[in-house]
C-alpha atoms as a PDB file:
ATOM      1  CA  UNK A   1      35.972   2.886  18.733  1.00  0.00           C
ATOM      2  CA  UNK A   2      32.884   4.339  17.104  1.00  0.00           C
ATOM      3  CA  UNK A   3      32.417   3.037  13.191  1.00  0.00           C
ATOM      4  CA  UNK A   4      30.893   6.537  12.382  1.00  0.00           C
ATOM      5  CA  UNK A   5      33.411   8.286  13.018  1.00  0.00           C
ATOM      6  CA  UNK A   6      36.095   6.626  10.607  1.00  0.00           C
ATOM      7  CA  UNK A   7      37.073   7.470   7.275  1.00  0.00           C
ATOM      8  CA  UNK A   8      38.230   4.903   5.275  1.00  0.00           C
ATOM      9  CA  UNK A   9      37.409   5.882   1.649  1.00  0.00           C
ATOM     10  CA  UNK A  10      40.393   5.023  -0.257  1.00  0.00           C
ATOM     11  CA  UNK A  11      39.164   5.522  -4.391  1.00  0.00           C
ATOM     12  CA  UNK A  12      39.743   2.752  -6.381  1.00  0.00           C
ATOM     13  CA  UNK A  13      42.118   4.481  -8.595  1.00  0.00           C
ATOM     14  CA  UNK A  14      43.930   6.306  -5.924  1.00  0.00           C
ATOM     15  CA  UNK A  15      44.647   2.910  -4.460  1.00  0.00           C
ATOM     16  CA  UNK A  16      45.745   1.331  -7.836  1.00  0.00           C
ATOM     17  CA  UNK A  17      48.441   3.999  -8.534  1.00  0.00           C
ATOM     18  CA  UNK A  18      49.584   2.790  -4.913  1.00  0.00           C
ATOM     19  CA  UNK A  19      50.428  -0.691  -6.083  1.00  0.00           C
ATOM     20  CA  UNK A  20      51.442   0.267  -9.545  1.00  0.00           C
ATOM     21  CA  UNK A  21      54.994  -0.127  -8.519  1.00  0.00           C
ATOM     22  CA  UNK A  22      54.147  -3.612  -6.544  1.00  0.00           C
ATOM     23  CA  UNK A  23      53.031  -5.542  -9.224  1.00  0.00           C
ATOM     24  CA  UNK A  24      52.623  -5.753 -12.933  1.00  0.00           C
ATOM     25  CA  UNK A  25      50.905  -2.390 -13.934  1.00  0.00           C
ATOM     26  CA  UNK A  26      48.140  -3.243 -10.475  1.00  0.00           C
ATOM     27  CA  UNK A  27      47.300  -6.109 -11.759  1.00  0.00           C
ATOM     28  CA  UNK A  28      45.365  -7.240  -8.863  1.00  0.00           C
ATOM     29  CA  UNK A  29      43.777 -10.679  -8.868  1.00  0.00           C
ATOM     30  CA  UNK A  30      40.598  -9.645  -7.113  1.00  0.00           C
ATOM     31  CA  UNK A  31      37.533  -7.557  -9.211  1.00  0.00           C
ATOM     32  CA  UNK A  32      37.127  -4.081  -7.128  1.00  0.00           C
ATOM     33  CA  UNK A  33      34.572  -2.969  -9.521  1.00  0.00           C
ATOM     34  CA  UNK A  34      31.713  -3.549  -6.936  1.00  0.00           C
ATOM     35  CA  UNK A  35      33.663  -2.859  -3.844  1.00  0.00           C
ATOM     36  CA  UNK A  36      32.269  -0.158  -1.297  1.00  0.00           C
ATOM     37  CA  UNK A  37      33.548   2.558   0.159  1.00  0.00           C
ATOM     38  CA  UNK A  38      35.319   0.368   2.499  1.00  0.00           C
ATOM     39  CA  UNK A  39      36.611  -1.893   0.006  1.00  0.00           C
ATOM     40  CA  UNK A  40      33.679  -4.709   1.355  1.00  0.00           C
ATOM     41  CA  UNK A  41      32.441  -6.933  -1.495  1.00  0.00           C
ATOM     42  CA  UNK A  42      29.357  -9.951  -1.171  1.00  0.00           C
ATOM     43  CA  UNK A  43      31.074 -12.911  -0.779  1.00  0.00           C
ATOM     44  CA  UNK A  44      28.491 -14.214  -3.540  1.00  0.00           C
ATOM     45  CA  UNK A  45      28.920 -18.001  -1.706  1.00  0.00           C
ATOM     46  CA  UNK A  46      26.441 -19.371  -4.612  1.00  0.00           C
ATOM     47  CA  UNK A  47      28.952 -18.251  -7.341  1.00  0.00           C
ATOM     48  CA  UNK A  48      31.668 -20.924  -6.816  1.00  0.00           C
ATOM     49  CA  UNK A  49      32.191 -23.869  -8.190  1.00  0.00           C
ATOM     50  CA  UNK A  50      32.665 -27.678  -7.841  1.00  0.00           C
ATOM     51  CA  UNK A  51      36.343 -27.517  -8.928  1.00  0.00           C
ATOM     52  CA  UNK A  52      36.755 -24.373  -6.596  1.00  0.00           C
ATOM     53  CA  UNK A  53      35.643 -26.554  -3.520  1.00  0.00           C
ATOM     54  CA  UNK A  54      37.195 -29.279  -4.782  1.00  0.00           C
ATOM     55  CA  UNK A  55      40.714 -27.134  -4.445  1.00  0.00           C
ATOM     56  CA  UNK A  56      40.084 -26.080  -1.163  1.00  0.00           C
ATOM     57  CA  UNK A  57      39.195 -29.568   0.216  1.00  0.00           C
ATOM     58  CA  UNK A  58      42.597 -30.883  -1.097  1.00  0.00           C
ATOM     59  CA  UNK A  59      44.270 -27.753   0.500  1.00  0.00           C
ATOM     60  CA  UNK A  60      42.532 -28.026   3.778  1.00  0.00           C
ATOM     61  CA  UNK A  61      43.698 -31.464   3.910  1.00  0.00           C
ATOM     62  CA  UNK A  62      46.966 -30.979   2.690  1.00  0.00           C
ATOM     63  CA  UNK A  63      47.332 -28.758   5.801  1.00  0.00           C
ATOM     64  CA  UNK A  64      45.870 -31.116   7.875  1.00  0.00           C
ATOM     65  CA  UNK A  65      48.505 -33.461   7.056  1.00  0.00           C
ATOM     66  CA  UNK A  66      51.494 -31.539   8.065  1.00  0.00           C
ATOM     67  CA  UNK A  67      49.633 -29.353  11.421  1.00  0.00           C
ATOM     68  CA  UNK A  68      49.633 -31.634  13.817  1.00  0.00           C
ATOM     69  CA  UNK A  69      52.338 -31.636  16.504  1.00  0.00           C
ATOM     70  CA  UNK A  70      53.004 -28.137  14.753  1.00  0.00           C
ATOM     71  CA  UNK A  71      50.490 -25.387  14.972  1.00  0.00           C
ATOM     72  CA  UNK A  72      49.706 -24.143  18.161  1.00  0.00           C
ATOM     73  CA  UNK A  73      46.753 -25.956  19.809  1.00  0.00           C
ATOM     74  CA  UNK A  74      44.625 -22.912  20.033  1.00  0.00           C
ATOM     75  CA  UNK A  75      44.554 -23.099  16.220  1.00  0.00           C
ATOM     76  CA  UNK A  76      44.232 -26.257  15.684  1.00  0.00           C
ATOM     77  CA  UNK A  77      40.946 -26.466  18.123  1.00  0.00           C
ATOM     78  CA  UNK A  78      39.405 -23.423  16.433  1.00  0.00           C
ATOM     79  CA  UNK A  79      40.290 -24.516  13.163  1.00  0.00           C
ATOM     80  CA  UNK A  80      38.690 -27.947  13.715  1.00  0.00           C
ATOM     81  CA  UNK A  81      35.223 -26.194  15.406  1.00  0.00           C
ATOM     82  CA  UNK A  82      34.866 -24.351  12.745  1.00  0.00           C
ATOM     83  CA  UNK A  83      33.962 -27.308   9.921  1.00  0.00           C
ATOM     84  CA  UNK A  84      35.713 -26.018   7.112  1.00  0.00           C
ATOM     85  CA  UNK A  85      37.293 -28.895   5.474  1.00  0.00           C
ATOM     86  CA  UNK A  86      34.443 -29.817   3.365  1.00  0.00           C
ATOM     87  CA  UNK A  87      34.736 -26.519   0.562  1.00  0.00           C
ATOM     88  CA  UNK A  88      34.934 -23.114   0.455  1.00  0.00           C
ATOM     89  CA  UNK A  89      33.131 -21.531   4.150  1.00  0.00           C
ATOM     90  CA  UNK A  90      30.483 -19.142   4.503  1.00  0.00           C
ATOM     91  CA  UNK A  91      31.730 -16.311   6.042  1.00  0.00           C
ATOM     92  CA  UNK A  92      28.237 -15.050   7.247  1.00  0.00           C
ATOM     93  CA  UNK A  93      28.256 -17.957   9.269  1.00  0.00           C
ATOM     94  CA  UNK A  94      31.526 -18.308  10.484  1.00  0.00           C
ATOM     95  CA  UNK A  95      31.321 -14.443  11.247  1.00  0.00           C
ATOM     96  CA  UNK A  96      28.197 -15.240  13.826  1.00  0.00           C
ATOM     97  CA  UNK A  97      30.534 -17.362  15.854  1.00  0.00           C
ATOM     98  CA  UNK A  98      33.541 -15.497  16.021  1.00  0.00           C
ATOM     99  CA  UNK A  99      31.578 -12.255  16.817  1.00  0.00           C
ATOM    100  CA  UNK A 100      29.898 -15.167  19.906  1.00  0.00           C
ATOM    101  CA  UNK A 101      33.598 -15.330  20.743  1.00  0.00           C
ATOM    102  CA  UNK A 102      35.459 -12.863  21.077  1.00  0.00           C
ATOM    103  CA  UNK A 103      33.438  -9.871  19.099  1.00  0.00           C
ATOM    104  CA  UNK A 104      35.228 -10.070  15.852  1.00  0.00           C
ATOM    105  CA  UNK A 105      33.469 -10.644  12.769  1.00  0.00           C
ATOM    106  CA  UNK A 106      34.392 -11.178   8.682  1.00  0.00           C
ATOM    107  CA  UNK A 107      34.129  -8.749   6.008  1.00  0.00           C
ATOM    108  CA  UNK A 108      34.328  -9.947   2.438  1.00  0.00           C
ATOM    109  CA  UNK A 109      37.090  -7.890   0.497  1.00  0.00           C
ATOM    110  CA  UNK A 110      38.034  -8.344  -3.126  1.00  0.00           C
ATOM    111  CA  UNK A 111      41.458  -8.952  -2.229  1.00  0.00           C
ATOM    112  CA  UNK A 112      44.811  -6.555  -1.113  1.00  0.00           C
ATOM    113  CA  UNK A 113      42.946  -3.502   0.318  1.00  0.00           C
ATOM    114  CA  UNK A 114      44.522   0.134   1.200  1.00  0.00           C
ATOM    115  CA  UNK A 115      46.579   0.006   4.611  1.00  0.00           C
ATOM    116  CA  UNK A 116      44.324   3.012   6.046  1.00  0.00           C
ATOM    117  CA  UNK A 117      41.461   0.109   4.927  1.00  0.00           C
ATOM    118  CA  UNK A 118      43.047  -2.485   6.778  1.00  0.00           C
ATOM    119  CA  UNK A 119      44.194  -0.748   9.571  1.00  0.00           C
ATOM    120  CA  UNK A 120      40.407   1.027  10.386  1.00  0.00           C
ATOM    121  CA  UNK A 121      39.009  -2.848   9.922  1.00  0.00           C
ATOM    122  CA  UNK A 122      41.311  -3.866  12.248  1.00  0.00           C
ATOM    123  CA  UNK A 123      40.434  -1.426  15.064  1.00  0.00           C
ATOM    124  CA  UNK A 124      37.214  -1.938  14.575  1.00  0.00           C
ATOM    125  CA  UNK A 125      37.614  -6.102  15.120  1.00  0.00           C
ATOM    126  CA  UNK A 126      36.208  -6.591  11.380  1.00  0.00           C
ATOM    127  CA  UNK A 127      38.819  -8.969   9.862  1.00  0.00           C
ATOM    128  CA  UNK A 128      38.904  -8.893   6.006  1.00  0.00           C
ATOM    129  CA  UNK A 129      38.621 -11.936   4.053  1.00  0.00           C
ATOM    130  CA  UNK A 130      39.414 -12.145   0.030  1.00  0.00           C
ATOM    131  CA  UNK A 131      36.861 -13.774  -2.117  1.00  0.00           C
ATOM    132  CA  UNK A 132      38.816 -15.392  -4.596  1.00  0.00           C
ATOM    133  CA  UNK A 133      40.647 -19.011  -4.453  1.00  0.00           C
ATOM    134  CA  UNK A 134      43.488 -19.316  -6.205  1.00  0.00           C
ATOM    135  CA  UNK A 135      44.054 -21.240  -9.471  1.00  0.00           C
ATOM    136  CA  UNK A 136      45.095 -25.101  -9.571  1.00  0.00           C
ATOM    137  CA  UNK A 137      48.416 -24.337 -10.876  1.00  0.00           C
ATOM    138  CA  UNK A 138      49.374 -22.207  -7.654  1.00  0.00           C
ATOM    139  CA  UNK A 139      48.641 -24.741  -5.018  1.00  0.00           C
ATOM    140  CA  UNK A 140      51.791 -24.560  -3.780  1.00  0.00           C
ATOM    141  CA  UNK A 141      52.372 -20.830  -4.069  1.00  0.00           C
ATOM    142  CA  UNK A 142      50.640 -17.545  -4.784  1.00  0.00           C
ATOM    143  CA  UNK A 143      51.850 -13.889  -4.908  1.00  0.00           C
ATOM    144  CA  UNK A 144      48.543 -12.179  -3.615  1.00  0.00           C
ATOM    145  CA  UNK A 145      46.598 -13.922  -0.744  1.00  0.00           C
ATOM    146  CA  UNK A 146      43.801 -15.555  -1.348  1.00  0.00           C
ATOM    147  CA  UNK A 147      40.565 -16.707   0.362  1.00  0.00           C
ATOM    148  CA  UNK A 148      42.351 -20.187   1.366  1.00  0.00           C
ATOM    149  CA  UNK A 149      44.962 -17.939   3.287  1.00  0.00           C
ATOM    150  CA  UNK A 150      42.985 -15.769   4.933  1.00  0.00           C
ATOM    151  CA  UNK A 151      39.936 -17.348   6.046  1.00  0.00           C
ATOM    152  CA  UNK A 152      42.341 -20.941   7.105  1.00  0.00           C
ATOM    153  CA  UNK A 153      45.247 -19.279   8.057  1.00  0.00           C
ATOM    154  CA  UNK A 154      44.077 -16.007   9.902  1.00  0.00           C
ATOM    155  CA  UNK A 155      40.346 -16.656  11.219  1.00  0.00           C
ATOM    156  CA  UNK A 156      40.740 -19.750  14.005  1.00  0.00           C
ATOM    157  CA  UNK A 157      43.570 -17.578  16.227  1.00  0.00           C
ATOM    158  CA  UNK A 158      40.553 -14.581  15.720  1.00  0.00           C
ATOM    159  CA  UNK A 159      39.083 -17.078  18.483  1.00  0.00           C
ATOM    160  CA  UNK A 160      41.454 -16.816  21.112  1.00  0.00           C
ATOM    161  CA  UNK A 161      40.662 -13.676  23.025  1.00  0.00           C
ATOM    162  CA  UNK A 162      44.357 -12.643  23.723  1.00  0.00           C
ATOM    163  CA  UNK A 163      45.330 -12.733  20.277  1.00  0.00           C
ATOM    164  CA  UNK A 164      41.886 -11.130  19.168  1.00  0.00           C
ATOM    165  CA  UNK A 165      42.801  -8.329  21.620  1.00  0.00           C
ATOM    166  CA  UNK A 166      46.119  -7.999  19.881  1.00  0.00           C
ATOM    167  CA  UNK A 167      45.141  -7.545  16.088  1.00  0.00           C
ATOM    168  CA  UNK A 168      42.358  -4.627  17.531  1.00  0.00           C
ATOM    169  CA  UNK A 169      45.890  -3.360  18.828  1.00  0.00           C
ATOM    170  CA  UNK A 170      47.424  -3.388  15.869  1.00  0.00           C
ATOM    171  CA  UNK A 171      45.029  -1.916  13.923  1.00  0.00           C
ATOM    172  CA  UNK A 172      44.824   1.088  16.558  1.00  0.00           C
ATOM    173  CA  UNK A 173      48.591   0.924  16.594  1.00  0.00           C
ATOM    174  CA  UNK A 174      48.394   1.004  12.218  1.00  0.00           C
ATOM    175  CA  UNK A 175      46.786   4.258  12.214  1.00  0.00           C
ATOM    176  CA  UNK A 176      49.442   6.261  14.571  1.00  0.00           C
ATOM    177  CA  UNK A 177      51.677   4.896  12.840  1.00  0.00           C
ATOM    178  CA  UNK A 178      50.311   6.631   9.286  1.00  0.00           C
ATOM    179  CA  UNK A 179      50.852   9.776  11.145  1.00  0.00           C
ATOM    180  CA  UNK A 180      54.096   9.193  12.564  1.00  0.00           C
ATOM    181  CA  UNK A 181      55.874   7.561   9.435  1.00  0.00           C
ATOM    182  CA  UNK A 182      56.225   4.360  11.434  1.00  0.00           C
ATOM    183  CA  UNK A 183      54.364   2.144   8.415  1.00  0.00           C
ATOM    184  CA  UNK A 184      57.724   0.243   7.546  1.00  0.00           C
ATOM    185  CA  UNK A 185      58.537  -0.478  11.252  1.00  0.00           C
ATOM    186  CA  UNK A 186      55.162  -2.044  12.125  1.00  0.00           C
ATOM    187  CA  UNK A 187      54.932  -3.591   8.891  1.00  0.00           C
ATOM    188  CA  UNK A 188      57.587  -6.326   9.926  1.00  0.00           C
ATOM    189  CA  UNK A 189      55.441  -6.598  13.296  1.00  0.00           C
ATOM    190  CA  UNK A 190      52.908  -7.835  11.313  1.00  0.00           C
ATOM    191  CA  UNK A 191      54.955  -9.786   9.129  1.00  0.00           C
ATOM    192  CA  UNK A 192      57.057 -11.358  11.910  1.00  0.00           C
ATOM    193  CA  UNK A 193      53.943 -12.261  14.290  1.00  0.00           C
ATOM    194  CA  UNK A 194      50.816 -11.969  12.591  1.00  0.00           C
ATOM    195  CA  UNK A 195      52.654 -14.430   9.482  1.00  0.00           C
ATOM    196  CA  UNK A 196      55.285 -15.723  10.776  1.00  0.00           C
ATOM    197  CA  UNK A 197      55.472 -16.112  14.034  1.00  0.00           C
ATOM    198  CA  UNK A 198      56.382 -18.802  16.466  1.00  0.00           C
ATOM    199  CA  UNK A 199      55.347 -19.632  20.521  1.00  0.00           C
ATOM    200  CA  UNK A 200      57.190 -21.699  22.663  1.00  0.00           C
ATOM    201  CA  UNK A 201      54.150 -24.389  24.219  1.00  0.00           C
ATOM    202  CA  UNK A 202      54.947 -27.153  27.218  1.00  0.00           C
ATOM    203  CA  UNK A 203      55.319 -29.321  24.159  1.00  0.00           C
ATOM    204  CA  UNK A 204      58.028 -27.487  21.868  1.00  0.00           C
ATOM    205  CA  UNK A 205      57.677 -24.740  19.842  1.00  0.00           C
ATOM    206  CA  UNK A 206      54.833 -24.400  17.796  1.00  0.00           C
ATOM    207  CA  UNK A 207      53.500 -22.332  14.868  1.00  0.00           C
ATOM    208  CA  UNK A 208      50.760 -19.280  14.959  1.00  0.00           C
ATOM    209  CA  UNK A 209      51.568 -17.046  12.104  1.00  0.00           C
ATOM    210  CA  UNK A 210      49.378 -17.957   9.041  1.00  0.00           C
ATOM    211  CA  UNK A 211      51.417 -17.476   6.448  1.00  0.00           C
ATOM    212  CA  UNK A 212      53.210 -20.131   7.856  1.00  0.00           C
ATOM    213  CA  UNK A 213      49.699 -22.066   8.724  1.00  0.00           C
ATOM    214  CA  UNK A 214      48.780 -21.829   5.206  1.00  0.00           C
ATOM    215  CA  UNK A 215      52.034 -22.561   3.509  1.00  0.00           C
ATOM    216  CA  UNK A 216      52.979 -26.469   2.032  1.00  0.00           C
ATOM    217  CA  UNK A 217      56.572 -26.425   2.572  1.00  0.00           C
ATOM    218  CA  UNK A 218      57.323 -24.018   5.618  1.00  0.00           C
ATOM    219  CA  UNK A 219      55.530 -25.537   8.218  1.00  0.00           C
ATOM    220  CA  UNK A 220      57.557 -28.357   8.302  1.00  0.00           C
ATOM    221  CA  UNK A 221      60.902 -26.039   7.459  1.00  0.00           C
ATOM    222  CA  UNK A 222      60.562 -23.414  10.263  1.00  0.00           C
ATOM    223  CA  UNK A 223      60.726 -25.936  12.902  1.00  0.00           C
ATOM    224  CA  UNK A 224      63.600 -28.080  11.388  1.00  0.00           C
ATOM    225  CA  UNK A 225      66.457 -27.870  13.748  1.00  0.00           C
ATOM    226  CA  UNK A 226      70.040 -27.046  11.562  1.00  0.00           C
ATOM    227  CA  UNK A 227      69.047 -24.794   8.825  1.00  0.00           C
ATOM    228  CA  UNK A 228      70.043 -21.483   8.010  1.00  0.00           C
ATOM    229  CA  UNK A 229      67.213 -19.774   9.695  1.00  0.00           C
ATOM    230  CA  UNK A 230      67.273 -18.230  12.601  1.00  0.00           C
ATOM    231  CA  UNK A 231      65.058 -18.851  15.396  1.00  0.00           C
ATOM    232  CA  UNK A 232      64.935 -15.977  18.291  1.00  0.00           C
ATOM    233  CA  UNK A 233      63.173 -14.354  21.334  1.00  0.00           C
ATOM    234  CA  UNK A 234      60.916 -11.812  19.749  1.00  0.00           C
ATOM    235  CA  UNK A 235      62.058  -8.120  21.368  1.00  0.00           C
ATOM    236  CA  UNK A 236      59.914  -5.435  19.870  1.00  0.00           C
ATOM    237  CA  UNK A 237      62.695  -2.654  18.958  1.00  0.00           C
ATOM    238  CA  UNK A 238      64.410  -5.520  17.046  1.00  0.00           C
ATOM    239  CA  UNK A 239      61.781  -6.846  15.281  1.00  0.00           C
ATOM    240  CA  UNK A 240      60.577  -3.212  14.249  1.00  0.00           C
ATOM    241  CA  UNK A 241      63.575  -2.870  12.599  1.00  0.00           C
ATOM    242  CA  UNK A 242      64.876  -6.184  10.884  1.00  0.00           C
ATOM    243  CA  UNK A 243      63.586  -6.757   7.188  1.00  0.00           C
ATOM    244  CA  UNK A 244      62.009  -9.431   5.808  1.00  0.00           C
ATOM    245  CA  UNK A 245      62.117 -11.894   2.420  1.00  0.00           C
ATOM    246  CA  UNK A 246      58.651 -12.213   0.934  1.00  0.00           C
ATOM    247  CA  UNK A 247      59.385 -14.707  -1.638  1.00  0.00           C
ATOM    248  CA  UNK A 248      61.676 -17.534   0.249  1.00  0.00           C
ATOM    249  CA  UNK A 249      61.208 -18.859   3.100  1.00  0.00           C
ATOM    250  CA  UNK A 250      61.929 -16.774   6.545  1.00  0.00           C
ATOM    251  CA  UNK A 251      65.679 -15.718   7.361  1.00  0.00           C
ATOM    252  CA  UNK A 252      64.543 -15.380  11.163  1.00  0.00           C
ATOM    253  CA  UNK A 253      61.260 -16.322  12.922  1.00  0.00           C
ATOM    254  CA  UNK A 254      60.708 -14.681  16.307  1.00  0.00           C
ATOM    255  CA  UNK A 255      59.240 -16.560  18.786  1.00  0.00           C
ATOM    256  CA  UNK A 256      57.159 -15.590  21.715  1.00  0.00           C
ATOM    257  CA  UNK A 257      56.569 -17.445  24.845  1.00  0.00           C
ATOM    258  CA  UNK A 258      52.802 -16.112  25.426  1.00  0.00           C
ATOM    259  CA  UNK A 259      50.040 -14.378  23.216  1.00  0.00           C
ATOM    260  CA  UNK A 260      49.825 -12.178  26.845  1.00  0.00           C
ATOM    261  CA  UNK A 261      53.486 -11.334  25.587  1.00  0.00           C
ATOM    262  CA  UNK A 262      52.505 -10.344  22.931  1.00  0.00           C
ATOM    263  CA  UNK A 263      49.845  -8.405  23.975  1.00  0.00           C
ATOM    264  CA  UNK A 264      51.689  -6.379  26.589  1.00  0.00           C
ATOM    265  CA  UNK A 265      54.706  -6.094  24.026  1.00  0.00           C
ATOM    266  CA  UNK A 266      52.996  -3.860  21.588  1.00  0.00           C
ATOM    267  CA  UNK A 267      50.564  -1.766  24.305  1.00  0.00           C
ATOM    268  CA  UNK A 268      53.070   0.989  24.502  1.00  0.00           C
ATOM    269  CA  UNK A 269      53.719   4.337  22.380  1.00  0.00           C
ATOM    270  CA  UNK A 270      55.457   3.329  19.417  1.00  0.00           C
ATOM    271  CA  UNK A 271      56.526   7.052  18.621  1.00  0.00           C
ATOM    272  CA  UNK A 272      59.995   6.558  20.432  1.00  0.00           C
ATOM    273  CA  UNK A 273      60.835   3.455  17.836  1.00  0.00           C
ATOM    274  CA  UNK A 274      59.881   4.704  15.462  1.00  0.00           C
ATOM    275  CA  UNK A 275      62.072   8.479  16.328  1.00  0.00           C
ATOM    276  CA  UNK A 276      65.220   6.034  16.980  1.00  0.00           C
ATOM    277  CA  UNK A 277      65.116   3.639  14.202  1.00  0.00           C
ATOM    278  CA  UNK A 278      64.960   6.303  11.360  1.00  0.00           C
ATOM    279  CA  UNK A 279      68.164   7.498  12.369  1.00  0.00           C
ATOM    280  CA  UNK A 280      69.905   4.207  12.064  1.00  0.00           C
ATOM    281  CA  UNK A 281      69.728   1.109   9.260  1.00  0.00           C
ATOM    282  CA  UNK A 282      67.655  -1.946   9.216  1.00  0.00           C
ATOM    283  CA  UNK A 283      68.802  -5.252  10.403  1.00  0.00           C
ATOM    284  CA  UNK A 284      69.322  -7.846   7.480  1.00  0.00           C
ATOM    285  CA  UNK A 285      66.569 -10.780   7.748  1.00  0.00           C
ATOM    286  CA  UNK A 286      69.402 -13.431   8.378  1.00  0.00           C
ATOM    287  CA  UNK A 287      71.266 -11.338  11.404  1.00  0.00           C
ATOM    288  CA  UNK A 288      72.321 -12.787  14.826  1.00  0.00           C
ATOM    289  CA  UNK A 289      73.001  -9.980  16.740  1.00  0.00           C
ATOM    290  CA  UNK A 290      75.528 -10.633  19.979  1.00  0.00           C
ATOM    291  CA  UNK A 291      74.191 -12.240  22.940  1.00  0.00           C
ATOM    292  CA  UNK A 292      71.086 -13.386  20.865  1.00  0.00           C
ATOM    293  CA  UNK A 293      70.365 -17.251  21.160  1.00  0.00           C
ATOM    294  CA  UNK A 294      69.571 -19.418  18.807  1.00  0.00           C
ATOM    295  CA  UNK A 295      66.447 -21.315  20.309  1.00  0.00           C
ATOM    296  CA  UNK A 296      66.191 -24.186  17.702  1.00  0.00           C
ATOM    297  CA  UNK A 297      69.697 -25.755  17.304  1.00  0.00           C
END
């Protein structure tokens, strides 16, 4: 897709209204005041401090505590090429590799960004990155995502090519679906596989979605046999249309058996889920529907 020909000039304030309702009065963590047109900051690497590295170090290895023998290898080998345990990365740097790999780079954001935003840097394989790192007090939780997040738990699957491939798709798929009133549908795509999602390996299931990458307490809980989650085959049309908690831990984790799957799962027109699920009401995020199987007893 040629970058000249996108618009993705979202104003400030026209954005803020947006989230008004999301938080308290837009109180967004991140400082827009210097953002671009395209809502791309400096990541201003210089600027942090000892006690900010210091944070990210014991996150990273926090993490790297509970990953093995969990995450998917394909993270995990990224991850570990990419030396970030030792503070807070340079995207520039990091950035030059991944575009080496698989044509994606980093673009430094000030934090939640305009869907239109995200959806353009998406299609465009530019994969925004907040600046910020959250405060000592939230290491085990945070509202808005922050730098640790989306720089540990999105970048390393940027290097696998299938799964690069995929969030280009998405993007693509992001903007049809601003036409189309689809936004809510693909929304818990995104949720379900881009956060939360699971793959079935030769060795057991294992995690790719980073908010589960990222997270203390649900790495080990999504893949703990005999708890009230659910644990199913990811089908498109039913993931499009089951809802999602964002402040507990996942009701039902979808899990594919390829990122190819996943790939050629989403390459189709949208438009007729999107035509058939407004007419009919979302699936609760705890459902079992009949003759779905529960694939982690």
């Amino acid at each position: 897709m040629d970058t000249t020909t996108l618009d993705t000039t979202v104003s400030n304030a026209d954005f803020l209204a947006t989230v008004a309702t999301k938080s308290d009065g837009a109180a967004l963590r991140g400082d827009y005041a210097h953002a671009d047109e395209h809502y791309v900051v400096q990541q201003n690497w210089a600027a942090y401090t000892e006690e900010e590295h210091e944070l990210w170090r014991k996150l990273y290895q926090r993490q790297m505590s509970l990953l093995p023998g969990r995450a998917c290898d394909e993270f995990i080998e990224a991850l570990l090429q990419m030396n970030a345990a030792n503070g807070i990365p340079e995207f520039e740097k990091t950035s030059k590799e991944l575009y080496a790999a698989t044509g994606w780079t980093i673009v430094a954001v000030p934090g939640l960004i305009p869907e239109l935003t995200f959806f353009e840097h998406l299609a465009n394989r530019r994969f925004p990155v907040t600046v910020w790192l959250r405060k000592p007090e939230e290491f085990n939780y945070i509202v808005e995502p922050d730098v640790f997040h989306d720089f540990f738990g999105h970048v390393p699957m940027l290097f696998n090519p299938v799964f690069a491939d995929y969030m280009q798709l998405y993007g693509k798929g992001g903007l049809k679906a601003m036409k189309l009133g689809g936004l809510d549908q693909l929304a818990r795509l995104y949720w379900y596989t881009v956060e939360f999602g699971l793959i079935n390996t030769k060795d057991g299931m294992r995690i790719y979605g980073a908010g589960i990458l990222s997270s203390g307490g649900e790495v080990e809980f999504c893949l703990t046999p005999g708890t009230t989650s659910r644990h199913i085959r990811l089908d498109i049309e039913r993931c499009l249309n089951t809802l999602y908690k964002i402040d507990s831990y996942q009701e039902t984790y979808f899990v594919i058996n390829s990122f190819q799957e996943l790939f050629d799962g989403t390459a189709p027109d949208f438009k007729p889920y999107y035509d058939k699920l407004k007419l009919g009401e979302a699936f609760p995020a705890n459902s079992l529907l009949p003759g779905e199987v529960e694939l982690l007893p």
